[in-house]
PDB file of N, CA and C in Angstrom:
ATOM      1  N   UNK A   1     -64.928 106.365 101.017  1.00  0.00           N
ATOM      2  CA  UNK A   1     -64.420 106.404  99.663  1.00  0.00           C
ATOM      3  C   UNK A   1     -65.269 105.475  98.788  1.00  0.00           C
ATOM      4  N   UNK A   2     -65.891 106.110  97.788  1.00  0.00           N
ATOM      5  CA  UNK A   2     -66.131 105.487  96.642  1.00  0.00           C
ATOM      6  C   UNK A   2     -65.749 103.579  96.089  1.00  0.00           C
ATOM      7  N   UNK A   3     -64.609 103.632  96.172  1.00  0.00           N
ATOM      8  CA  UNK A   3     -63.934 102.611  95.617  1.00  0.00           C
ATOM      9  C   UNK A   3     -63.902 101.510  96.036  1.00  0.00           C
ATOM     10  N   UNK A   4     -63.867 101.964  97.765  1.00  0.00           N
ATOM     11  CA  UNK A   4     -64.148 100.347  98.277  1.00  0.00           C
ATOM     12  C   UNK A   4     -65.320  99.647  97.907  1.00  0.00           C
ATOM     13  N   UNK A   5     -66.574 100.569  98.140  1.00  0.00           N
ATOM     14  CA  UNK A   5     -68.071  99.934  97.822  1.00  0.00           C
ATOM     15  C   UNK A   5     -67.984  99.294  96.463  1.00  0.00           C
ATOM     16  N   UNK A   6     -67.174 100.197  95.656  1.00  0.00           N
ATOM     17  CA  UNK A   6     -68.041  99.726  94.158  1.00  0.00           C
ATOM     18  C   UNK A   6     -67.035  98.142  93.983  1.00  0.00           C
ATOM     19  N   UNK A   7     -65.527  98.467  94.337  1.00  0.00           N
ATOM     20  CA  UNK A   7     -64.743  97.150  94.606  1.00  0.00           C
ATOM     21  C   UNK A   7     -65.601  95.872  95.329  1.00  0.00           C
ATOM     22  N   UNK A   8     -65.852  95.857  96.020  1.00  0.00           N
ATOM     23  CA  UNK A   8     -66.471  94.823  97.071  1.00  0.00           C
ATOM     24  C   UNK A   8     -67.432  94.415  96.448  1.00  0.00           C
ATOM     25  N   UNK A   9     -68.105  95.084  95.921  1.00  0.00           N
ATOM     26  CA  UNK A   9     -69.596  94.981  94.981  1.00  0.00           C
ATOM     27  C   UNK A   9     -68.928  93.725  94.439  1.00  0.00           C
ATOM     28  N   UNK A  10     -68.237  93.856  93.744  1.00  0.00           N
ATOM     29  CA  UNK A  10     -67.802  92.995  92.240  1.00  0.00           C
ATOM     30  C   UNK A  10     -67.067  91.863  92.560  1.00  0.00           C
ATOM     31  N   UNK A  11     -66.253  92.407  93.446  1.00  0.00           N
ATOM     32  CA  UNK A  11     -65.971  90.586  94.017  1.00  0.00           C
ATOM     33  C   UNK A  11     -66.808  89.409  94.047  1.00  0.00           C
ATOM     34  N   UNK A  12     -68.034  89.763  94.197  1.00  0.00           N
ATOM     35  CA  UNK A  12     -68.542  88.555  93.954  1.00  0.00           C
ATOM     36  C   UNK A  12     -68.816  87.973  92.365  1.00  0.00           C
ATOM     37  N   UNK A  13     -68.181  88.364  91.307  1.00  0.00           N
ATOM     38  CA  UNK A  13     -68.361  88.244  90.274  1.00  0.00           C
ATOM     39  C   UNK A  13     -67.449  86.757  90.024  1.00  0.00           C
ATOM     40  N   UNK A  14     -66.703  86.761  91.147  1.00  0.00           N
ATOM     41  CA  UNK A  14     -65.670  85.787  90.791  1.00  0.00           C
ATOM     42  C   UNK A  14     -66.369  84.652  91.593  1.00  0.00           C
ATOM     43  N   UNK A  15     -66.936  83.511  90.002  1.00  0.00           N
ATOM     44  CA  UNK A  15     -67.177  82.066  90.530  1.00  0.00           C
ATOM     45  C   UNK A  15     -66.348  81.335  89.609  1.00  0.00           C
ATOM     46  N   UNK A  16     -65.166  80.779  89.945  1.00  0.00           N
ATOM     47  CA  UNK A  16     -64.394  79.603  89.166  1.00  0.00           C
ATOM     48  C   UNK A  16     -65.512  78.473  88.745  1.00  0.00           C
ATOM     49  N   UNK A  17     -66.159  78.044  89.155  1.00  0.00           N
ATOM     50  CA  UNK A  17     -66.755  76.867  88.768  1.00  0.00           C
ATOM     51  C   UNK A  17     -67.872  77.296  87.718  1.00  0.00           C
ATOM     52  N   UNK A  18     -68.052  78.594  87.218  1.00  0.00           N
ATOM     53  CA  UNK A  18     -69.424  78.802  86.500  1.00  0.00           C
ATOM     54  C   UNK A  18     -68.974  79.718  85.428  1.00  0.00           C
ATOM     55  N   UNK A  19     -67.681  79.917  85.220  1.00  0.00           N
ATOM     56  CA  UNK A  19     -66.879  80.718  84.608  1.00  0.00           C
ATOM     57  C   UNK A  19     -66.466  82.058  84.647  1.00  0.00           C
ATOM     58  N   UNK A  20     -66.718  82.214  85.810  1.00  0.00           N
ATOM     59  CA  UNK A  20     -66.472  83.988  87.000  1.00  0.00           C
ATOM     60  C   UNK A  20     -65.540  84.232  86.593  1.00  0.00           C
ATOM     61  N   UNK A  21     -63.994  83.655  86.067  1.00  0.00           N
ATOM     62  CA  UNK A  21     -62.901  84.572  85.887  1.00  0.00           C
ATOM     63  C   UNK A  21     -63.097  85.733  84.664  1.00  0.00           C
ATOM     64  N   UNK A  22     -63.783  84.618  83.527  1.00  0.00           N
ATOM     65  CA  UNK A  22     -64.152  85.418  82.509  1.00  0.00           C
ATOM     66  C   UNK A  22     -65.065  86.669  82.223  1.00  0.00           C
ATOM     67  N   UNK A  23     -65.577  86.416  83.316  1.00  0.00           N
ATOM     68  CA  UNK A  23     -67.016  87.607  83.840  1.00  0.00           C
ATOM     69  C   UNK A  23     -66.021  88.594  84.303  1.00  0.00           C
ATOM     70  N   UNK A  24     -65.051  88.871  85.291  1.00  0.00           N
ATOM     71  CA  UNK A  24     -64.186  89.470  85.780  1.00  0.00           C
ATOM     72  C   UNK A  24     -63.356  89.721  85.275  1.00  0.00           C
ATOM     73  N   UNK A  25     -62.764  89.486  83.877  1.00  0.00           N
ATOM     74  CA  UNK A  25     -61.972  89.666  82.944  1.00  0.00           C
ATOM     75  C   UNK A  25     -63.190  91.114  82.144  1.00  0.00           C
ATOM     76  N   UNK A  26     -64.359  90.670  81.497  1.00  0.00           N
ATOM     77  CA  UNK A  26     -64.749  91.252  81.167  1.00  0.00           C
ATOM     78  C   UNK A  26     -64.995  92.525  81.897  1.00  0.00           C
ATOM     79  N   UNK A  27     -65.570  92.772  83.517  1.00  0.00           N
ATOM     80  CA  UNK A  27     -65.386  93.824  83.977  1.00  0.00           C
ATOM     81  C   UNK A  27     -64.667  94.508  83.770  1.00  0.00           C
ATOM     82  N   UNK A  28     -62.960  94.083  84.561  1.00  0.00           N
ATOM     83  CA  UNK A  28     -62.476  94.740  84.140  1.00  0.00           C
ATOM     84  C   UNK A  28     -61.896  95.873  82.638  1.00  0.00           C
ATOM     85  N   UNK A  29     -62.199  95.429  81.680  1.00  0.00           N
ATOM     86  CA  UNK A  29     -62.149  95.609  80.901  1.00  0.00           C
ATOM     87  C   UNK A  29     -63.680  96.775  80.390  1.00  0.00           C
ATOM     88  N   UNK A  30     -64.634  96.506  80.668  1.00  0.00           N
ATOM     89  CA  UNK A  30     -65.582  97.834  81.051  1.00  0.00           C
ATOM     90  C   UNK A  30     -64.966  98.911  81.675  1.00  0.00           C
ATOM     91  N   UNK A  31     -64.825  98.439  83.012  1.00  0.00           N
ATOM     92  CA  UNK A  31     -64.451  99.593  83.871  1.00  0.00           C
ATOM     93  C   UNK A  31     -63.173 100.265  83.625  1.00  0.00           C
ATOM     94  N   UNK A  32     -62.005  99.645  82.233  1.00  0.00           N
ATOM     95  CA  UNK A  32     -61.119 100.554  81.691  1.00  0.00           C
ATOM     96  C   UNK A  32     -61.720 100.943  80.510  1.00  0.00           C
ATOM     97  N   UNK A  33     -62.898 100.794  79.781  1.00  0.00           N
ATOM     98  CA  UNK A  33     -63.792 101.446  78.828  1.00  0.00           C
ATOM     99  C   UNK A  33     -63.926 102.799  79.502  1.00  0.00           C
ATOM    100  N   UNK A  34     -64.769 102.695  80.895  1.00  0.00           N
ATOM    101  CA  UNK A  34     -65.019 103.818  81.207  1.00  0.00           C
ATOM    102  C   UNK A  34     -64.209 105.009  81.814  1.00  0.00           C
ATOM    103  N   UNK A  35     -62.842 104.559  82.199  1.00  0.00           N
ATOM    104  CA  UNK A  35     -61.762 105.203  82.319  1.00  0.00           C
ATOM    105  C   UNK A  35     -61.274 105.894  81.575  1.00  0.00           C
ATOM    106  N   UNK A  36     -61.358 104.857  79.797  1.00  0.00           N
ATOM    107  CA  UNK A  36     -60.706 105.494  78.731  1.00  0.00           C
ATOM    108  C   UNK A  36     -61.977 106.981  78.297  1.00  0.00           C
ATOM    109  N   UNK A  37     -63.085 106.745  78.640  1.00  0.00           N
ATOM    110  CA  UNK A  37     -64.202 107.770  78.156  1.00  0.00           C
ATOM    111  C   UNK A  37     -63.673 109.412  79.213  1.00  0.00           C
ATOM    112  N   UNK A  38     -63.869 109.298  80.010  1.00  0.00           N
ATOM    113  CA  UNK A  38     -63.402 109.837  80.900  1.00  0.00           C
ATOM    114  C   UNK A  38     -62.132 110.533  80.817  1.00  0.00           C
ATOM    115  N   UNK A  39     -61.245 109.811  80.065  1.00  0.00           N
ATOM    116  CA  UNK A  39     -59.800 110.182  80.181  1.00  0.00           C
ATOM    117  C   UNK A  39     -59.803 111.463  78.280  1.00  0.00           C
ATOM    118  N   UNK A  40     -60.542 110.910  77.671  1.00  0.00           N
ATOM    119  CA  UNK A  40     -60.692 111.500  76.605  1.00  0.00           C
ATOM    120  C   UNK A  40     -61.650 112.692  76.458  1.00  0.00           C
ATOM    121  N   UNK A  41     -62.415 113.429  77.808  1.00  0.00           N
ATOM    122  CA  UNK A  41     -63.201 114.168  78.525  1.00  0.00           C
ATOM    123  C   UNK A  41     -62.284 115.324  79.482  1.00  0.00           C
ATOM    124  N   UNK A  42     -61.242 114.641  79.285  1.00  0.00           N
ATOM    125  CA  UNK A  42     -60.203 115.794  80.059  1.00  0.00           C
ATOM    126  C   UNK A  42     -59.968 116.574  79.579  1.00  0.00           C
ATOM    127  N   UNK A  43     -59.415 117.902  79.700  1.00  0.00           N
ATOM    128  CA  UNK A  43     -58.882 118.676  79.148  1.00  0.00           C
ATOM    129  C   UNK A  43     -57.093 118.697  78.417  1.00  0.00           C
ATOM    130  N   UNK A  44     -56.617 119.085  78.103  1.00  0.00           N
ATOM    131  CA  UNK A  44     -55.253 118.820  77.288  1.00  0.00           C
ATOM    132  C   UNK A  44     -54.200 119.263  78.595  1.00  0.00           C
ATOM    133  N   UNK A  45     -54.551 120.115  78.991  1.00  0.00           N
ATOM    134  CA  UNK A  45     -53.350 120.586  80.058  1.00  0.00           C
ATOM    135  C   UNK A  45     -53.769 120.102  81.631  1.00  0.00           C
ATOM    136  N   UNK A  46     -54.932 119.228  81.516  1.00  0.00           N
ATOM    137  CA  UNK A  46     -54.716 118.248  83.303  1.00  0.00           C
ATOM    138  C   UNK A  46     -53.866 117.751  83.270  1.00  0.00           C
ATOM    139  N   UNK A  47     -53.810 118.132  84.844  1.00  0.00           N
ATOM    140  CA  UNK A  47     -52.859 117.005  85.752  1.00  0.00           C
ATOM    141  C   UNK A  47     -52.850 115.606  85.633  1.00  0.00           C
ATOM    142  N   UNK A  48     -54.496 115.320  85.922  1.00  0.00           N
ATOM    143  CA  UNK A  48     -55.016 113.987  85.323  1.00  0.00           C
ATOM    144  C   UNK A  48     -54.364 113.037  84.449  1.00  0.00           C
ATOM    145  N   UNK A  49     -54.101 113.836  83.084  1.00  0.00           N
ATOM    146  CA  UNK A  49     -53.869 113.584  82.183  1.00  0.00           C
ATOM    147  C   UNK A  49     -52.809 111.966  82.611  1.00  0.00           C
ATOM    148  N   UNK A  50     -51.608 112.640  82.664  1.00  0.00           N
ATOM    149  CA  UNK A  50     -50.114 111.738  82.538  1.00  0.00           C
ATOM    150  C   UNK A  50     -50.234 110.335  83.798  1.00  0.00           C
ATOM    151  N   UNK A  51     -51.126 110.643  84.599  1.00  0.00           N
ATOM    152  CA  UNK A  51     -51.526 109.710  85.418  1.00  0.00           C
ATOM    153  C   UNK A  51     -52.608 108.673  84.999  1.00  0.00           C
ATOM    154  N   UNK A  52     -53.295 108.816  84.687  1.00  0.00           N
ATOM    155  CA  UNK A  52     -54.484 107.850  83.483  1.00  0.00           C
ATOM    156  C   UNK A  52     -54.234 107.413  82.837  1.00  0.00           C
ATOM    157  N   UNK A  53     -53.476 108.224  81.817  1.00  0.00           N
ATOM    158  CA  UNK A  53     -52.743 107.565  80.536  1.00  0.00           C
ATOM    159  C   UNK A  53     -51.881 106.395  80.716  1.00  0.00           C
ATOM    160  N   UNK A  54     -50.841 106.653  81.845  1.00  0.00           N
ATOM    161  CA  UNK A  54     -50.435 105.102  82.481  1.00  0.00           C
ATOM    162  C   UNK A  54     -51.558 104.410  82.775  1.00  0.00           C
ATOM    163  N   UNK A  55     -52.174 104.378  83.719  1.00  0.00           N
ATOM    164  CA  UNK A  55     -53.205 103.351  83.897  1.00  0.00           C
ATOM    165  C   UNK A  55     -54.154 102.464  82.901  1.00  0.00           C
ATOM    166  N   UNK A  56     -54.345 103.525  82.208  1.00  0.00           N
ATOM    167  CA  UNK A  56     -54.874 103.095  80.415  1.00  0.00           C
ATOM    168  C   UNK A  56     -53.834 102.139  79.955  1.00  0.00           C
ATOM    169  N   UNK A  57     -52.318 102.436  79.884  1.00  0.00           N
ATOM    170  CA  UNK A  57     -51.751 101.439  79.085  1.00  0.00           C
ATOM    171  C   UNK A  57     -51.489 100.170  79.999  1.00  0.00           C
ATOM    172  N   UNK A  58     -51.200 100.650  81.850  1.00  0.00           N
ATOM    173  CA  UNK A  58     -50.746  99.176  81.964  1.00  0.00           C
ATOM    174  C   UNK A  58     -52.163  98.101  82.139  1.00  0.00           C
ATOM    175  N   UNK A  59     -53.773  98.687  82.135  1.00  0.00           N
ATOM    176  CA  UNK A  59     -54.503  97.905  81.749  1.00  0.00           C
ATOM    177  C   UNK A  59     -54.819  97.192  80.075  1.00  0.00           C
ATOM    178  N   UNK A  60     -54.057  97.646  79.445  1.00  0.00           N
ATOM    179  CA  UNK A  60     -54.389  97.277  78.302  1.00  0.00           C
ATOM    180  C   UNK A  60     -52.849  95.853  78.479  1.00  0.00           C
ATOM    181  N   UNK A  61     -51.893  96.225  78.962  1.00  0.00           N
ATOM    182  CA  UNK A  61     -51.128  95.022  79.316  1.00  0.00           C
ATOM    183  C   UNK A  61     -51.141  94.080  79.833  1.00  0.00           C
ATOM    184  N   UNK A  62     -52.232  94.014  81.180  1.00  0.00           N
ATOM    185  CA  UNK A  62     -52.429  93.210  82.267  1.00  0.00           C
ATOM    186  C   UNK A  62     -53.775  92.443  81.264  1.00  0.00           C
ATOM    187  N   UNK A  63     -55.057  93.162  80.757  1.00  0.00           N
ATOM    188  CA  UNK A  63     -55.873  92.758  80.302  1.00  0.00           C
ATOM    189  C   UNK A  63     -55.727  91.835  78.826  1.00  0.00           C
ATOM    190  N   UNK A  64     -54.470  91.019  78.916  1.00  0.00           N
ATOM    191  CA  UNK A  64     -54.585  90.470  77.894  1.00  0.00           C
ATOM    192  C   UNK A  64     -56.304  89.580  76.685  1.00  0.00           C
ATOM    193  N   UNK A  65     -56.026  89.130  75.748  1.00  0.00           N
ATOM    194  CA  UNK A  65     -57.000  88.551  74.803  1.00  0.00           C
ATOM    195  C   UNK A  65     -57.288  87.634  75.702  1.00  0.00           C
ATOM    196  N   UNK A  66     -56.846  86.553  76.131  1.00  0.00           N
ATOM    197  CA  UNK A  66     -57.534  85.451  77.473  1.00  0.00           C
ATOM    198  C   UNK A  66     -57.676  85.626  78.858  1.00  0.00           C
ATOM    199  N   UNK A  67     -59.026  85.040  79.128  1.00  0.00           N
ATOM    200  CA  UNK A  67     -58.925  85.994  80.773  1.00  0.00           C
ATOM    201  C   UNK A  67     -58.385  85.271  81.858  1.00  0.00           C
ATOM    202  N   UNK A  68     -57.943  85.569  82.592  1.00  0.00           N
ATOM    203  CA  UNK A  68     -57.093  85.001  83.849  1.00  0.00           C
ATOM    204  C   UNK A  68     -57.700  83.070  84.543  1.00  0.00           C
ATOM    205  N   UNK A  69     -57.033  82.657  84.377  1.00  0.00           N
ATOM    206  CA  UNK A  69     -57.187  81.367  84.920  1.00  0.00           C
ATOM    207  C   UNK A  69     -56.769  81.099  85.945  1.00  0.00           C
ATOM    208  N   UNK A  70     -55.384  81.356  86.650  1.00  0.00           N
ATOM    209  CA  UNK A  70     -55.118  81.058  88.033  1.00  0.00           C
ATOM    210  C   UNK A  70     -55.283  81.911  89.064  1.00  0.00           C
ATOM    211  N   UNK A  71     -55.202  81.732  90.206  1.00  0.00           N
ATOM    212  CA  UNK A  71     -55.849  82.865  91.615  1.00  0.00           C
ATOM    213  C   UNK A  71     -54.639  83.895  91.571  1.00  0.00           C
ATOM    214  N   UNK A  72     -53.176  83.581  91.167  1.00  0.00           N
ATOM    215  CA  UNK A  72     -52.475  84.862  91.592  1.00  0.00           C
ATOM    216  C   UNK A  72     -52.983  86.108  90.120  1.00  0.00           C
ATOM    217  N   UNK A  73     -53.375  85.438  88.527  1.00  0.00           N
ATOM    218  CA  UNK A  73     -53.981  86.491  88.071  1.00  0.00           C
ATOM    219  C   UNK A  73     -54.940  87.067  88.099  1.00  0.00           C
ATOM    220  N   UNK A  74     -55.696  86.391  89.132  1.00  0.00           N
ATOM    221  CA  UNK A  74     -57.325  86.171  89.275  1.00  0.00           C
ATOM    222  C   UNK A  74     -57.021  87.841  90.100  1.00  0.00           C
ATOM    223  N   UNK A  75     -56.265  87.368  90.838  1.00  0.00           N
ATOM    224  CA  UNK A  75     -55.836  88.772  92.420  1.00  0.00           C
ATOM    225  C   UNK A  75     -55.181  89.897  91.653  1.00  0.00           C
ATOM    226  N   UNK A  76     -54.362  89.707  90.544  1.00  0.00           N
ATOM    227  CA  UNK A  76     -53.486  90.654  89.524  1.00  0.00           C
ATOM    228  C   UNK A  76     -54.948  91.777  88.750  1.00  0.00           C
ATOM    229  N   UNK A  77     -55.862  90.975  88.624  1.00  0.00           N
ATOM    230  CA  UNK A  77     -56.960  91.640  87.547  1.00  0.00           C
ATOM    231  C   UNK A  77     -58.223  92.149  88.800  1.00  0.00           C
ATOM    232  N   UNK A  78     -58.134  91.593  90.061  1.00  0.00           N
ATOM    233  CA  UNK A  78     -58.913  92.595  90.960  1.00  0.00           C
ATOM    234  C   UNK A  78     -58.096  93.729  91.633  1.00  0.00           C
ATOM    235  N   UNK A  79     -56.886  93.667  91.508  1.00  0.00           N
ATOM    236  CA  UNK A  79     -55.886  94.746  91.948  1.00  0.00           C
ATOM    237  C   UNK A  79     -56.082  96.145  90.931  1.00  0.00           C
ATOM    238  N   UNK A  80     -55.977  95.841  89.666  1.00  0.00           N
ATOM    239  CA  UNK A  80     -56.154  96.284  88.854  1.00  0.00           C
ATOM    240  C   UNK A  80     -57.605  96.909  88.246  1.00  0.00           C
ATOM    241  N   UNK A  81     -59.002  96.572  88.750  1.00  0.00           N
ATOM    242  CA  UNK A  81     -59.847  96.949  88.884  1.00  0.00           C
ATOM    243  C   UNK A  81     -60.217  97.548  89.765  1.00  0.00           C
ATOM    244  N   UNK A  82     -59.148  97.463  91.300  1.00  0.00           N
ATOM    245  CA  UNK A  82     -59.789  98.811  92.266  1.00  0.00           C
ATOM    246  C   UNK A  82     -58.918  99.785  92.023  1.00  0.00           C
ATOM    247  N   UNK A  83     -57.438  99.857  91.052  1.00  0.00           N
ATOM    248  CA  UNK A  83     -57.134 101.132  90.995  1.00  0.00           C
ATOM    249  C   UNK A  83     -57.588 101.711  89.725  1.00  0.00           C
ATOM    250  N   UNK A  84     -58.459 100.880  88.737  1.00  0.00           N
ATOM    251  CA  UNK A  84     -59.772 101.658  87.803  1.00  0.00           C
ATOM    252  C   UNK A  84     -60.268 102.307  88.488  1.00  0.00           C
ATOM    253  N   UNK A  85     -60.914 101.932  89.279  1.00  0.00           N
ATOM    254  CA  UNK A  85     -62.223 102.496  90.181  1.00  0.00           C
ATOM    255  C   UNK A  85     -61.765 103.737  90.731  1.00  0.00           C
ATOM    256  N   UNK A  86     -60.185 103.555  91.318  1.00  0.00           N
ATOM    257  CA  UNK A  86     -60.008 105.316  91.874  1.00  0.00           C
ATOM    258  C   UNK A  86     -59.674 105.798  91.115  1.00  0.00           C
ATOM    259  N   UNK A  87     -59.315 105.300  89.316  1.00  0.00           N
ATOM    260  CA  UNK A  87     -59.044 106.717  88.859  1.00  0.00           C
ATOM    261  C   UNK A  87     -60.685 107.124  88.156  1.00  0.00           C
ATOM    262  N   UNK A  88     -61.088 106.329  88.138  1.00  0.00           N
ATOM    263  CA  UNK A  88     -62.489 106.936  87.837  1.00  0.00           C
ATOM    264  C   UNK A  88     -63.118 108.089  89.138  1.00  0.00           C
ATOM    265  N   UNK A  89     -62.746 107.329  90.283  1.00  0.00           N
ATOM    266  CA  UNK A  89     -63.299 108.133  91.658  1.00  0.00           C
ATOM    267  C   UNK A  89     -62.288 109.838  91.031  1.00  0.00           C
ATOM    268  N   UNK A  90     -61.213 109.812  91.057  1.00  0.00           N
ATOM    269  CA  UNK A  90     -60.491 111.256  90.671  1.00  0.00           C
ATOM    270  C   UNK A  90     -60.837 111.831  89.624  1.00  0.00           C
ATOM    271  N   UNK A  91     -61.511 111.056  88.652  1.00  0.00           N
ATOM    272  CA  UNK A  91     -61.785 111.209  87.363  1.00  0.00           C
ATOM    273  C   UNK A  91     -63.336 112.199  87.630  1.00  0.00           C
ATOM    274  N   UNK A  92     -64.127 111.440  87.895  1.00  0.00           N
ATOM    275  CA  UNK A  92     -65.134 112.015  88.446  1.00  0.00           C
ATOM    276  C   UNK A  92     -65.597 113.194  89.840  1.00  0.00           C
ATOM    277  N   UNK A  93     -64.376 112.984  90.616  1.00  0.00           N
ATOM    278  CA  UNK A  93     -64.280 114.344  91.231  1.00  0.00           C
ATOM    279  C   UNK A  93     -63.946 115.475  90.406  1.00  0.00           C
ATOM    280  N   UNK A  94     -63.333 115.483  89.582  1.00  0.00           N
ATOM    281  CA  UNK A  94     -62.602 116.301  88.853  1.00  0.00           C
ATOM    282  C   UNK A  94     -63.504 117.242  87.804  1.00  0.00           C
ATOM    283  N   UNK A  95     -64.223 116.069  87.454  1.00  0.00           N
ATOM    284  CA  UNK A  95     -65.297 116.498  86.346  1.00  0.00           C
ATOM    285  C   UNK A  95     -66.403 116.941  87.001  1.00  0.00           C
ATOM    286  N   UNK A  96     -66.830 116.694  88.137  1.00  0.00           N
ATOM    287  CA  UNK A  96     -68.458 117.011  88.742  1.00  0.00           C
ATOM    288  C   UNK A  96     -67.793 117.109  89.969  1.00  0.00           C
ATOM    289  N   UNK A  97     -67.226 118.337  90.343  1.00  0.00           N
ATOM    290  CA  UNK A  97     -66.725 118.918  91.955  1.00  0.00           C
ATOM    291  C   UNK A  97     -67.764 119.128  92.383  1.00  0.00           C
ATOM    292  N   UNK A  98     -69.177 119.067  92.164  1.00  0.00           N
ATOM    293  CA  UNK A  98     -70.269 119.315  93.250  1.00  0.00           C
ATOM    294  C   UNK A  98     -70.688 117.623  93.697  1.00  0.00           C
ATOM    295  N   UNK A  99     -70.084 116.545  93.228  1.00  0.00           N
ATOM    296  CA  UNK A  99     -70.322 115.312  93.751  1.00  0.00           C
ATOM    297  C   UNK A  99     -69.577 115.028  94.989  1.00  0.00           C
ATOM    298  N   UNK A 100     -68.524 115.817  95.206  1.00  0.00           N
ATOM    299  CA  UNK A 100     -67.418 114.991  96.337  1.00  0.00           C
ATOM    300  C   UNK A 100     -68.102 115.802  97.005  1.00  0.00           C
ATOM    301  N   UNK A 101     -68.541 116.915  97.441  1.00  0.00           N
ATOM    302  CA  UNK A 101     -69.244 117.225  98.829  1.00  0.00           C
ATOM    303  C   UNK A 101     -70.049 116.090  99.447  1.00  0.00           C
TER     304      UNK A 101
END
């Protein structure tokens, strides 16, 4: 699966001492950019649809204006960036069915 690699990748983004949360704040926040592109690429009557659209809003909740300072939000905002990643992974099966072969 897709998601683990690109997840694991990014973990290392997180250095507390050099200001990694904020770097990881910002990811995340890309990688629901590219969700939202994607999600606005759908068609009106996907399935997709009603499932994204949550994910879209509860990242726009979790991703508040300041980025995470302690380890349990630190873990709240990488939780939240690997289930970006699979809806992008569904997102992108969906759109380019000759990629998941």
């Amino acid at each position: 699966m897709q998601v683990e690699g690109r997840a694991r990748s990014h973990v290392g983004l997180l250095d507390e001492e050099s200001g990694g949360a904020a770097q990881f704040t910002g990811h995340a926040r890309c990688v629901a950019a590219d969700v939202r592109h994607r999600f606005e690429a759908l068609p009106a009557d996907s399935e997709l649809r009603p499932l994204t659209k949550a994910m879209l809003r509860e990242s726009v909740d979790r991703l508040s204006p300041s980025p995470a300072t302690t380890i349990a939000q630190i873990q709240n905002q990488a939780r939240l960036i690997t289930a970006l990643y699979r809806a992008l992974d569904r997102l992108d099966t969906t759109q380019n069915p000759a990629s998941a072969l």
